[in-house]
PDB file of N, CA and C in Angstrom:
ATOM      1  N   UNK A   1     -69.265 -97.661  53.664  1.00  0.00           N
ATOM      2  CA  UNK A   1     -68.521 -98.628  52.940  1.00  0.00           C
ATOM      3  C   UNK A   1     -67.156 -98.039  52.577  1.00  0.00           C
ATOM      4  N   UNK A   2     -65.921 -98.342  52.710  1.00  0.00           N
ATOM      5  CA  UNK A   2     -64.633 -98.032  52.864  1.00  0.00           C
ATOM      6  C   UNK A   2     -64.361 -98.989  51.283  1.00  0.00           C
ATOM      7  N   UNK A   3     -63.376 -97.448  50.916  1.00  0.00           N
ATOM      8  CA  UNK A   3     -63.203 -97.373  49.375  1.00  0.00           C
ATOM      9  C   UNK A   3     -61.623 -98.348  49.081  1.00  0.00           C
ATOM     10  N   UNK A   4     -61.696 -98.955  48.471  1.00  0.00           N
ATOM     11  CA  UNK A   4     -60.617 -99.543  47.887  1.00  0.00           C
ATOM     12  C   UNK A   4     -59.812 -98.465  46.578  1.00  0.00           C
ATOM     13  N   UNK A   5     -58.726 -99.076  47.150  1.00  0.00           N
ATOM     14  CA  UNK A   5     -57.848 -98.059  46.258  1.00  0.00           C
ATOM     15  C   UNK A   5     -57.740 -99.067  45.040  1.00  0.00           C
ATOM     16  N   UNK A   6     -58.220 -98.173  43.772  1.00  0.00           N
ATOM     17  CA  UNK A   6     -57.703 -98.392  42.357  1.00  0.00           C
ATOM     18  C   UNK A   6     -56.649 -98.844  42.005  1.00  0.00           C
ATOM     19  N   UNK A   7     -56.600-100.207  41.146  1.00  0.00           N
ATOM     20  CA  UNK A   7     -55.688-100.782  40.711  1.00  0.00           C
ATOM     21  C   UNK A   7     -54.876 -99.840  39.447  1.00  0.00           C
ATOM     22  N   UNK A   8     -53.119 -99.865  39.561  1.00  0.00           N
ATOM     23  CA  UNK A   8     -52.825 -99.080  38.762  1.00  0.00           C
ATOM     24  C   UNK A   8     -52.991 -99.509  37.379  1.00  0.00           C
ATOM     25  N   UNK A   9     -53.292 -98.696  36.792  1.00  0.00           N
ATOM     26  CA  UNK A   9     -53.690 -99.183  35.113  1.00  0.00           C
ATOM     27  C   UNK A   9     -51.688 -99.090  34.697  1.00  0.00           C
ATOM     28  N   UNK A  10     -52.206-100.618  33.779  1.00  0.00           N
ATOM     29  CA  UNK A  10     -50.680-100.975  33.216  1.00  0.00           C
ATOM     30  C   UNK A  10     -51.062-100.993  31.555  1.00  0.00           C
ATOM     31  N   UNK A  11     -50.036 -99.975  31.038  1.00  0.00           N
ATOM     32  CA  UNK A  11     -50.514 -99.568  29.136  1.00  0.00           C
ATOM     33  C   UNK A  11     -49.274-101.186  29.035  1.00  0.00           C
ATOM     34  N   UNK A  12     -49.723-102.248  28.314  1.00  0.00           N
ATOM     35  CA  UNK A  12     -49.257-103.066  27.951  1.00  0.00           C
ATOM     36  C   UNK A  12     -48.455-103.021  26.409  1.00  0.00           C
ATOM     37  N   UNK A  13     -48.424-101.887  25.859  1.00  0.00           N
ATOM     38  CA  UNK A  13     -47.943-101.648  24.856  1.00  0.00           C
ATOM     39  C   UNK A  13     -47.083-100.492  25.112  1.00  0.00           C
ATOM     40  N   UNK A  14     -46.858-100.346  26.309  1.00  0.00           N
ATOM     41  CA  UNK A  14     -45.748 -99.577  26.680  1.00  0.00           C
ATOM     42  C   UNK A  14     -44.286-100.155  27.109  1.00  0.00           C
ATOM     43  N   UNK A  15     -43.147 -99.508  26.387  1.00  0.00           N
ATOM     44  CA  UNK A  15     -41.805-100.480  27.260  1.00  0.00           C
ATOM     45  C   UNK A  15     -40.680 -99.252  27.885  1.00  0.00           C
ATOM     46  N   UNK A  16     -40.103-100.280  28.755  1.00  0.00           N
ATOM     47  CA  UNK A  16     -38.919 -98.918  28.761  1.00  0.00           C
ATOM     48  C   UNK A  16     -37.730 -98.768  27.908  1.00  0.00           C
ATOM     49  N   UNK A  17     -37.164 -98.063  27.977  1.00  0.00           N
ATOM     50  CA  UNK A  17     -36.238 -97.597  26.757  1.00  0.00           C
ATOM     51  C   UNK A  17     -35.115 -98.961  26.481  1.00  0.00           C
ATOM     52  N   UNK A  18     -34.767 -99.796  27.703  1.00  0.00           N
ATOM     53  CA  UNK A  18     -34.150-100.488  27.529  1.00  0.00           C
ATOM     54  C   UNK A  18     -34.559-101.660  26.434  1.00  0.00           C
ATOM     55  N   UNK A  19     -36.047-101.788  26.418  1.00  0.00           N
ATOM     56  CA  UNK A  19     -37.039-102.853  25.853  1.00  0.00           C
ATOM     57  C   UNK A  19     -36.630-102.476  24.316  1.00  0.00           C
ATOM     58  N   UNK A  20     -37.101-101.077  24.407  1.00  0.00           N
ATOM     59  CA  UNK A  20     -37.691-100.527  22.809  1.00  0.00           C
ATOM     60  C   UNK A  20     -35.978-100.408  22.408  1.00  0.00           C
ATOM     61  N   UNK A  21     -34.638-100.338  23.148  1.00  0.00           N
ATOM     62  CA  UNK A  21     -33.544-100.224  22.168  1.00  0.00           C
ATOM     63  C   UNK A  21     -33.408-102.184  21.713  1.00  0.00           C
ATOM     64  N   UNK A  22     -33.539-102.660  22.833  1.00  0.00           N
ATOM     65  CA  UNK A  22     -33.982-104.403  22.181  1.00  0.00           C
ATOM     66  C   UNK A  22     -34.345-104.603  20.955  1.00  0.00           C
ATOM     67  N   UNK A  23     -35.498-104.132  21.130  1.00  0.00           N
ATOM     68  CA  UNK A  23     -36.761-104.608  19.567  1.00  0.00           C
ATOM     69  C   UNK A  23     -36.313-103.806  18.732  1.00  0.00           C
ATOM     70  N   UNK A  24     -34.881-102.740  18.926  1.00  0.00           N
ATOM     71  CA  UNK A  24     -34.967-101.782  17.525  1.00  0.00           C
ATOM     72  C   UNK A  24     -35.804-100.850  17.457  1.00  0.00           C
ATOM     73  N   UNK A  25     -36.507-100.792  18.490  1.00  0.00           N
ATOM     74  CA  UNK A  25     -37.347 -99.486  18.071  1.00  0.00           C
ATOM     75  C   UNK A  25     -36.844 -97.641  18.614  1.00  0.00           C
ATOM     76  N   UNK A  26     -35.749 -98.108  19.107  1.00  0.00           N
ATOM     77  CA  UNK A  26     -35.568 -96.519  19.643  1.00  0.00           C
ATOM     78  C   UNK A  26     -33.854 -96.768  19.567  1.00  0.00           C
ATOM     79  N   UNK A  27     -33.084 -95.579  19.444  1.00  0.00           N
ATOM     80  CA  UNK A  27     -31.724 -95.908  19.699  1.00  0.00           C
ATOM     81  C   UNK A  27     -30.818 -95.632  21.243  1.00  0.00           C
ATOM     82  N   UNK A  28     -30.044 -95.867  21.482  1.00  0.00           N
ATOM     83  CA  UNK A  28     -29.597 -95.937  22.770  1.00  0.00           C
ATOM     84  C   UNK A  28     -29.370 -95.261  23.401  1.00  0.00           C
ATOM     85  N   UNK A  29     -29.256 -94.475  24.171  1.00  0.00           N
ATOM     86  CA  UNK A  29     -29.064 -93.219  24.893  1.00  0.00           C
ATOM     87  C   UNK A  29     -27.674 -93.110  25.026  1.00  0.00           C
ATOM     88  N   UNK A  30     -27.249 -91.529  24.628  1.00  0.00           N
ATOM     89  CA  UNK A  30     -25.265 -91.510  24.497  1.00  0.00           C
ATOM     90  C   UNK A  30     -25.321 -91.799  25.469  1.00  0.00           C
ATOM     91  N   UNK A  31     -23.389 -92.108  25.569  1.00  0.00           N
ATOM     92  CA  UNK A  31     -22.583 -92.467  27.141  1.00  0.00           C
ATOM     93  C   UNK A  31     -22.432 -90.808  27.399  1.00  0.00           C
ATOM     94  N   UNK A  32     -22.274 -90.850  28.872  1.00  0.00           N
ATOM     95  CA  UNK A  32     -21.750 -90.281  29.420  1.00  0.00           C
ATOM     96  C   UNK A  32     -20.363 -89.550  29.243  1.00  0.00           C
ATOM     97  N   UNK A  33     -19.957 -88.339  29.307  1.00  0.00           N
ATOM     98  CA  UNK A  33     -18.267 -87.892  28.776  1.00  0.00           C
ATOM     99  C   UNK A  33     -17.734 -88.648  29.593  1.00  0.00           C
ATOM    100  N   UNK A  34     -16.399 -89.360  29.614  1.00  0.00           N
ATOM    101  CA  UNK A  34     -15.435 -89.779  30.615  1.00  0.00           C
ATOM    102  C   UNK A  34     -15.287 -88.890  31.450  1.00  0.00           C
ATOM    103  N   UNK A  35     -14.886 -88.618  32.809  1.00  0.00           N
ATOM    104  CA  UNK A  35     -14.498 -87.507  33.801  1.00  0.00           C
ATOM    105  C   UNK A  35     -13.120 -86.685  33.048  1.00  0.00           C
ATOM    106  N   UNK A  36     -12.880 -85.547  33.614  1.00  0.00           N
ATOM    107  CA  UNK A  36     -11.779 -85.437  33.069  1.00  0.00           C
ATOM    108  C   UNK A  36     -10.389 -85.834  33.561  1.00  0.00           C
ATOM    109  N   UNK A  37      -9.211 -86.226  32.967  1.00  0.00           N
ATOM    110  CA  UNK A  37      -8.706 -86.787  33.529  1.00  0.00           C
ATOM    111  C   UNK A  37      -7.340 -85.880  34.344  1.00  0.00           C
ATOM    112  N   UNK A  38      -7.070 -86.445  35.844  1.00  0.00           N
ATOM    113  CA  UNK A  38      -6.498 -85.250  36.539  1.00  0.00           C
ATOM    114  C   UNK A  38      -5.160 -85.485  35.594  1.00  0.00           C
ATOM    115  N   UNK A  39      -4.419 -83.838  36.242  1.00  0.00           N
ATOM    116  CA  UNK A  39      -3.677 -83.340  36.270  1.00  0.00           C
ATOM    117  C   UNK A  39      -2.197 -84.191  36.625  1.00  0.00           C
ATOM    118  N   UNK A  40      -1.641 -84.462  35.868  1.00  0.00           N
ATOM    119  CA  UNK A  40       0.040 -85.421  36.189  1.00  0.00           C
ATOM    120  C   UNK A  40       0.239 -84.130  37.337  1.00  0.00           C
ATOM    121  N   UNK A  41       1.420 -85.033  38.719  1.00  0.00           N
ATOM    122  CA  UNK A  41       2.186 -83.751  38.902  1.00  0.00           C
ATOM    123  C   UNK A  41       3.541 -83.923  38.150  1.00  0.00           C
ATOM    124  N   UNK A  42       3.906 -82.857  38.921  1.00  0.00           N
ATOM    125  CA  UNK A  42       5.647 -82.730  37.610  1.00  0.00           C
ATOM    126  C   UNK A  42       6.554 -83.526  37.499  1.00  0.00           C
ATOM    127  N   UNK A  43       6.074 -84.627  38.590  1.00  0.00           N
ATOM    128  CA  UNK A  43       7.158 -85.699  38.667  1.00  0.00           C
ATOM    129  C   UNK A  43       6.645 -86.512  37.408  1.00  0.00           C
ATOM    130  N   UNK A  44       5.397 -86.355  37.063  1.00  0.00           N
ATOM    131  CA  UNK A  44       4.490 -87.464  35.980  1.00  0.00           C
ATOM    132  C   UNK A  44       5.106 -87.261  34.783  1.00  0.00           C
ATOM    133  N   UNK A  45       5.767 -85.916  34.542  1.00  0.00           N
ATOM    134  CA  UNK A  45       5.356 -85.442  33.464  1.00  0.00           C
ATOM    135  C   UNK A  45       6.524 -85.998  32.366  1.00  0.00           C
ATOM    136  N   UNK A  46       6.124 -86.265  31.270  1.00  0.00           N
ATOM    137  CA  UNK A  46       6.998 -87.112  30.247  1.00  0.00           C
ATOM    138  C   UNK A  46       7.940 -86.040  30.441  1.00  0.00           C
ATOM    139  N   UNK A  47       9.406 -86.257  29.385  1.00  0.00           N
ATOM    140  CA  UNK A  47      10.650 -85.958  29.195  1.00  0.00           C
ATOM    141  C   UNK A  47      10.614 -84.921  28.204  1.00  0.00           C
ATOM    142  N   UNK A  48       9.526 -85.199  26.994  1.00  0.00           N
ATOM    143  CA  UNK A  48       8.965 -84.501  25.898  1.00  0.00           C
ATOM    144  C   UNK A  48       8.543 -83.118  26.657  1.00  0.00           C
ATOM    145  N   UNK A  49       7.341 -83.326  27.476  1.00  0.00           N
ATOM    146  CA  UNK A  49       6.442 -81.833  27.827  1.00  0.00           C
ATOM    147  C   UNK A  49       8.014 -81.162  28.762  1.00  0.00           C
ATOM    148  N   UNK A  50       8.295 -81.882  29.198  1.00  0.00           N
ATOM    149  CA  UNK A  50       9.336 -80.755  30.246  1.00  0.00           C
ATOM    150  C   UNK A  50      10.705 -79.975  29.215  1.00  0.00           C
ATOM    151  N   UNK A  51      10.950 -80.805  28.391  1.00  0.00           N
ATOM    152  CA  UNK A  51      11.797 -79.832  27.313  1.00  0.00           C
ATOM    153  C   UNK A  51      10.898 -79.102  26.828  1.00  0.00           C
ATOM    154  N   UNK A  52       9.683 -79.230  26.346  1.00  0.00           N
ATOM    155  CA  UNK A  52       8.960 -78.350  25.918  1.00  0.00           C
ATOM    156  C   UNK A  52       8.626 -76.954  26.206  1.00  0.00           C
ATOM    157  N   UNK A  53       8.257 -77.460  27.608  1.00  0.00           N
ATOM    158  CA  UNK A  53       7.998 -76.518  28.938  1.00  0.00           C
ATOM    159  C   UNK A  53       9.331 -75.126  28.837  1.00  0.00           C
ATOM    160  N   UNK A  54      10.479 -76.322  29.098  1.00  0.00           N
ATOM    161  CA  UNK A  54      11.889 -75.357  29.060  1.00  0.00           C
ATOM    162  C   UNK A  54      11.963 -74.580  27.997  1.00  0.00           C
ATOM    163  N   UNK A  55      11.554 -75.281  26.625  1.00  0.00           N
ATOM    164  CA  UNK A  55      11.543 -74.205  25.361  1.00  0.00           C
ATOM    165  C   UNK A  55      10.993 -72.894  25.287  1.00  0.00           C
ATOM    166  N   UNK A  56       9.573 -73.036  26.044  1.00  0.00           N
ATOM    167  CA  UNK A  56       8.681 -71.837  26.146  1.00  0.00           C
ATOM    168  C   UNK A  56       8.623 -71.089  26.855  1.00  0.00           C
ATOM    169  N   UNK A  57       9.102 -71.446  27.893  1.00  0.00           N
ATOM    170  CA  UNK A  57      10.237 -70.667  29.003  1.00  0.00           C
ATOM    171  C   UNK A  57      10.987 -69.889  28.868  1.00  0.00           C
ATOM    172  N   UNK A  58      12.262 -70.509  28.407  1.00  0.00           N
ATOM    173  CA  UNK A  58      13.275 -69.601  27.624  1.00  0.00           C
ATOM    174  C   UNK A  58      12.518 -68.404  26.730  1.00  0.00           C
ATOM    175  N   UNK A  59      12.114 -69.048  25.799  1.00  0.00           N
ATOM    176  CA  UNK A  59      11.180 -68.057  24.333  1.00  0.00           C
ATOM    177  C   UNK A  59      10.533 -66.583  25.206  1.00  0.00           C
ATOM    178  N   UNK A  60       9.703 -67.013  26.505  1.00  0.00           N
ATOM    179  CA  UNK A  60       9.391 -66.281  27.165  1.00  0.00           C
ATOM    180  C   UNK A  60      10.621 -65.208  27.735  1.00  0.00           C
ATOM    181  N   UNK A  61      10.947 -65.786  28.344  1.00  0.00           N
ATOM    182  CA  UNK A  61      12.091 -64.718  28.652  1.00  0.00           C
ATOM    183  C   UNK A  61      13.055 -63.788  27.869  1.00  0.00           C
ATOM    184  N   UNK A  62      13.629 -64.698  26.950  1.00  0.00           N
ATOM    185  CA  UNK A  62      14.293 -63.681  26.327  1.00  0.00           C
ATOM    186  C   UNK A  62      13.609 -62.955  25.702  1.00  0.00           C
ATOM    187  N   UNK A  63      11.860 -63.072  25.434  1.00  0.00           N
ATOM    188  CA  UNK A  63      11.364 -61.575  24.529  1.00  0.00           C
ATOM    189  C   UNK A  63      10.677 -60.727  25.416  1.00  0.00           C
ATOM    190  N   UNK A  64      10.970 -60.930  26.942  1.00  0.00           N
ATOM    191  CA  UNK A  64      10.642 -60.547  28.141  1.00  0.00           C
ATOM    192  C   UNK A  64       9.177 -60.057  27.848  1.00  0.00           C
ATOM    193  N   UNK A  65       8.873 -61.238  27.994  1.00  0.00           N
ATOM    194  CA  UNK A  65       6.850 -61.227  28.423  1.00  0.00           C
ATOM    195  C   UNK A  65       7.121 -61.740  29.825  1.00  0.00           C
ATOM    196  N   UNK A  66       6.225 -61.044  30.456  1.00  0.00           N
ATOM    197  CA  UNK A  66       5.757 -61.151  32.115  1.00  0.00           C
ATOM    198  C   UNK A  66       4.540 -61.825  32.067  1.00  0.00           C
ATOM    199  N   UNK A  67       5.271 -62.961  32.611  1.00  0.00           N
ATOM    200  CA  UNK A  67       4.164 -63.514  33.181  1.00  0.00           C
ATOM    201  C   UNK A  67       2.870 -63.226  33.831  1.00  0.00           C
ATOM    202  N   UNK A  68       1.961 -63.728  34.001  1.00  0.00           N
ATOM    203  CA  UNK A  68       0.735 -63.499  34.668  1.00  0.00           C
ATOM    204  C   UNK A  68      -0.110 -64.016  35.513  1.00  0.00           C
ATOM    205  N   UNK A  69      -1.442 -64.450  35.862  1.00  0.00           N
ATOM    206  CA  UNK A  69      -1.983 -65.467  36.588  1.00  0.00           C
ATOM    207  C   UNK A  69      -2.115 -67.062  36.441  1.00  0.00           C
ATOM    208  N   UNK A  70      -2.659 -66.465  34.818  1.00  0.00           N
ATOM    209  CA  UNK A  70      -2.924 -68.211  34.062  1.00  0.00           C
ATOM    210  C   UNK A  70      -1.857 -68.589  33.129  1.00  0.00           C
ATOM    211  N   UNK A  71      -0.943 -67.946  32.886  1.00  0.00           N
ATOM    212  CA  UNK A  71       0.175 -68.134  32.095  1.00  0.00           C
ATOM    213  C   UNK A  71       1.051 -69.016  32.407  1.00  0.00           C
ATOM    214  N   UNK A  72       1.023 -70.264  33.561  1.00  0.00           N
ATOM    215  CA  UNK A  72       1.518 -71.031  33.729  1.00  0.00           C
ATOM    216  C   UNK A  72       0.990 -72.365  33.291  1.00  0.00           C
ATOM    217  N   UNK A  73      -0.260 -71.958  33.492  1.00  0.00           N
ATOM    218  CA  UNK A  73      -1.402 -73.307  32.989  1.00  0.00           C
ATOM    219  C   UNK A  73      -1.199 -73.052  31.382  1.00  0.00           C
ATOM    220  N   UNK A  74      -1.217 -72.149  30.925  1.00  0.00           N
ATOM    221  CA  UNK A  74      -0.896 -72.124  29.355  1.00  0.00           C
ATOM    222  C   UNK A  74      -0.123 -72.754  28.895  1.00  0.00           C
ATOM    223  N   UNK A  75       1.108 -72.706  29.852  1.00  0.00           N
ATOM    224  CA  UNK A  75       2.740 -72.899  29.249  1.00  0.00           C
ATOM    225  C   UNK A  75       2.391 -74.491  29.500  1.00  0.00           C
ATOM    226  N   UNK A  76       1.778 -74.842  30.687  1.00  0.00           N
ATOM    227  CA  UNK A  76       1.628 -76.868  30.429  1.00  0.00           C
ATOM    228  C   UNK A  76       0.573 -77.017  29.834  1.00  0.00           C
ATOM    229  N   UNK A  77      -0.274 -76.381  29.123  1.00  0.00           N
ATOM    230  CA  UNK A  77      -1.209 -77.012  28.561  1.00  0.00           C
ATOM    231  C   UNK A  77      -0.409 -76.885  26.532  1.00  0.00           C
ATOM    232  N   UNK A  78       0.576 -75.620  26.810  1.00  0.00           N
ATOM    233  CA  UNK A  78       0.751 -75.601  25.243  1.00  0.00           C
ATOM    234  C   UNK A  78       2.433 -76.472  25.183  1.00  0.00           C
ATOM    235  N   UNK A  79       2.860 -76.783  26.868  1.00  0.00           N
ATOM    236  CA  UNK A  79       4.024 -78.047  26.559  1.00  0.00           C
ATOM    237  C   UNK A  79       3.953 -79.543  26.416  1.00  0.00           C
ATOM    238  N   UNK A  80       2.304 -79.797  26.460  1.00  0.00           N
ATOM    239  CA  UNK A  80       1.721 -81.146  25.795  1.00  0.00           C
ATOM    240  C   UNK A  80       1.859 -81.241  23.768  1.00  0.00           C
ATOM    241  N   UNK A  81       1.789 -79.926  23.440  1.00  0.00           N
ATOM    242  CA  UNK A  81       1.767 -80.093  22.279  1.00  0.00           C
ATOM    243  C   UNK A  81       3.056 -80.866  21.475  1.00  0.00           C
ATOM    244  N   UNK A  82       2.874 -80.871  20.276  1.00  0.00           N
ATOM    245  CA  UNK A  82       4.076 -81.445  19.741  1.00  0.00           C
ATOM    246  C   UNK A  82       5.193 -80.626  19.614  1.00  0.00           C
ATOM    247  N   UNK A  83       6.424 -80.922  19.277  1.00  0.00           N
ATOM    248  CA  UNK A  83       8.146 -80.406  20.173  1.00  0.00           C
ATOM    249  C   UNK A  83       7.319 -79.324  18.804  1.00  0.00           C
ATOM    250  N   UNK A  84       7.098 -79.770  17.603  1.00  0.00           N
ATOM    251  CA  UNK A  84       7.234 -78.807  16.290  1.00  0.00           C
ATOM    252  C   UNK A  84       6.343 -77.216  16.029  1.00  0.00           C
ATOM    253  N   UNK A  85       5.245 -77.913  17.281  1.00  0.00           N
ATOM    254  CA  UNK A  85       4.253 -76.728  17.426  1.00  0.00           C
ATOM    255  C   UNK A  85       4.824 -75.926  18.320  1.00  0.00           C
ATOM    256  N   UNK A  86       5.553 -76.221  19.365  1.00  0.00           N
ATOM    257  CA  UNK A  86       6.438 -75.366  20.373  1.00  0.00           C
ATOM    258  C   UNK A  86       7.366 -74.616  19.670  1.00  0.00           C
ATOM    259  N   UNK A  87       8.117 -75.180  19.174  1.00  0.00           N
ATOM    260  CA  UNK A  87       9.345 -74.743  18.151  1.00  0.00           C
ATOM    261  C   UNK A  87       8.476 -73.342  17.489  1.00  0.00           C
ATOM    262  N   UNK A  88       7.458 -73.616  16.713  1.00  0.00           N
ATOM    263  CA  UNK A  88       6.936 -72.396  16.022  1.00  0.00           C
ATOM    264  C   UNK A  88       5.724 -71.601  17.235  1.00  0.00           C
ATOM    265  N   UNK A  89       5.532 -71.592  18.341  1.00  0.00           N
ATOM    266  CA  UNK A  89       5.284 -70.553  19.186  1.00  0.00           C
ATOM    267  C   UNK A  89       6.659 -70.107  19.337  1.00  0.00           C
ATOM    268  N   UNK A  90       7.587 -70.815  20.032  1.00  0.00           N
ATOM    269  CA  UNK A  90       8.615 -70.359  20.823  1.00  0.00           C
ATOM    270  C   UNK A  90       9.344 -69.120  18.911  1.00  0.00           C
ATOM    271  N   UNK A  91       9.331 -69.393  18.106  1.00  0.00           N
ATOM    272  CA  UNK A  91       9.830 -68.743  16.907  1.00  0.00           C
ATOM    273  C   UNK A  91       8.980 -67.318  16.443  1.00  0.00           C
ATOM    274  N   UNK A  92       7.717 -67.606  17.111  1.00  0.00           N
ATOM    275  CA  UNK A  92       6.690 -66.492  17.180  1.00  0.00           C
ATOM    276  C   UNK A  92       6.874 -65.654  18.431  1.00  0.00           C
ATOM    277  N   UNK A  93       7.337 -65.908  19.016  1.00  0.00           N
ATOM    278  CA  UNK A  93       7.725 -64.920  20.558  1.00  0.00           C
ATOM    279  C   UNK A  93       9.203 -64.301  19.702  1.00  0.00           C
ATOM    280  N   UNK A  94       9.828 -65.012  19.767  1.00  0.00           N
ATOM    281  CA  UNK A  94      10.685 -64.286  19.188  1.00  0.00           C
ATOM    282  C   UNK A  94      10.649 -63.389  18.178  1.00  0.00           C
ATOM    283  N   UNK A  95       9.932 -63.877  16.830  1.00  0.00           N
ATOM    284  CA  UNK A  95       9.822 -62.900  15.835  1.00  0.00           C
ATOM    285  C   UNK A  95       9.166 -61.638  16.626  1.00  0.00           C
ATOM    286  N   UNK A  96       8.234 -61.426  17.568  1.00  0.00           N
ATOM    287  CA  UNK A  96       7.068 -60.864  18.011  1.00  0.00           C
ATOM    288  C   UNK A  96       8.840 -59.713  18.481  1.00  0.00           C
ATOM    289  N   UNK A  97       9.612 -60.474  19.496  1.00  0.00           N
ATOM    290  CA  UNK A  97      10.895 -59.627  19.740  1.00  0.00           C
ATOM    291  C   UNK A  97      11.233 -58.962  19.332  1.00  0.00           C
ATOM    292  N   UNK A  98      11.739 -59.175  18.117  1.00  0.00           N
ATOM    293  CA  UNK A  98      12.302 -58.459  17.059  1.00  0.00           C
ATOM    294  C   UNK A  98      11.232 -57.770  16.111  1.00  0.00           C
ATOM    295  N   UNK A  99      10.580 -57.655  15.681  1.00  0.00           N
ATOM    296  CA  UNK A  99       9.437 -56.699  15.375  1.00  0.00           C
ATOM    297  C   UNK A  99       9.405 -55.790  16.284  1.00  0.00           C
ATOM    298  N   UNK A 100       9.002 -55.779  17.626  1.00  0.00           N
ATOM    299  CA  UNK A 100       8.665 -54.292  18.339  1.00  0.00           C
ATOM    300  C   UNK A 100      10.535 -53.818  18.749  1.00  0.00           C
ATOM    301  N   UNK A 101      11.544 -54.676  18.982  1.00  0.00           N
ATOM    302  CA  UNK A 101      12.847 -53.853  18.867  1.00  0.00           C
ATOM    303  C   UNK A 101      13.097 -52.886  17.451  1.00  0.00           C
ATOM    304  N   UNK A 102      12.597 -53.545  16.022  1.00  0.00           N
ATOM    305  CA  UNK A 102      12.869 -52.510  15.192  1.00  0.00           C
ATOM    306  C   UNK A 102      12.030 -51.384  14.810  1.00  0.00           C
ATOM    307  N   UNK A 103      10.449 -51.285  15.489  1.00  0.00           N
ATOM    308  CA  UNK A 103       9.903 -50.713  15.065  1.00  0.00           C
ATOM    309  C   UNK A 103       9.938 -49.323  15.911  1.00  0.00           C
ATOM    310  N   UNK A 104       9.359 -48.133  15.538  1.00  0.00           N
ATOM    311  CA  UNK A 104       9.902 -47.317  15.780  1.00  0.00           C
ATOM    312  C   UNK A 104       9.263 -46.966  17.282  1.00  0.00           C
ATOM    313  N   UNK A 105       9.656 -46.246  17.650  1.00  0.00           N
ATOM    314  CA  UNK A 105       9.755 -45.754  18.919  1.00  0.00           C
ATOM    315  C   UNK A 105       8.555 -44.242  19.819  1.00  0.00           C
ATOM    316  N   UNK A 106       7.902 -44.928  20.652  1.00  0.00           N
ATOM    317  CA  UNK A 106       7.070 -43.272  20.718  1.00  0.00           C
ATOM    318  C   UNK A 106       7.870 -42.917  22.136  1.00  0.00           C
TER     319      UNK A 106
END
């Protein structure tokens, strides 16, 4: 005698999450992060970040820090900031200047 396959047992007091956020009984599952969003190229880039850019630039140079690998991604990620937060890096490179010019010498 050839066996019949078992009917699947259905728990009728079971729902899926979509059910139970319905009735209130469970809360919704977070969203997802947005992707991140790409990279402007330099043609994108507002009028603001590129003076910015130029500020920290300059600041850079005249307290002659050498550049490095990621120090470019720095300089556009810290020429999004506001002109006022640039202003006081670019014032901190400098002070940083003048501190090791007066200090003494080995």
């Amino acid at each position: 005698m050839p066996q019949r396959p078992a009917r699947p047992r259905v728990d009728e007091t079971a729902g899926d999450l979509g059910s139970l956020v319905r009735l209130g009984l469970a809360d919704p599952p977070p969203e997802p992060a947005p992707p991140p969003a790409h990279e402007l190229p330099d043609a994108a880039q507002s009028g603001m970040e590129r003076a910015n850019e130029a500020r920290l630039q300059a600041a850079l140079s005249e307290s002659g820090v050498s550049k490095g690998g990621r120090d470019e991604h720095v300089i556009d990620v810290l020429a999004r900031l506001d002109p006022a937060d640039v202003d006081a890096v670019a014032a901190w490179l400098k002070q940083k200047k003048d501190k090791d010019e007066t200090g003494p010498k080995k």
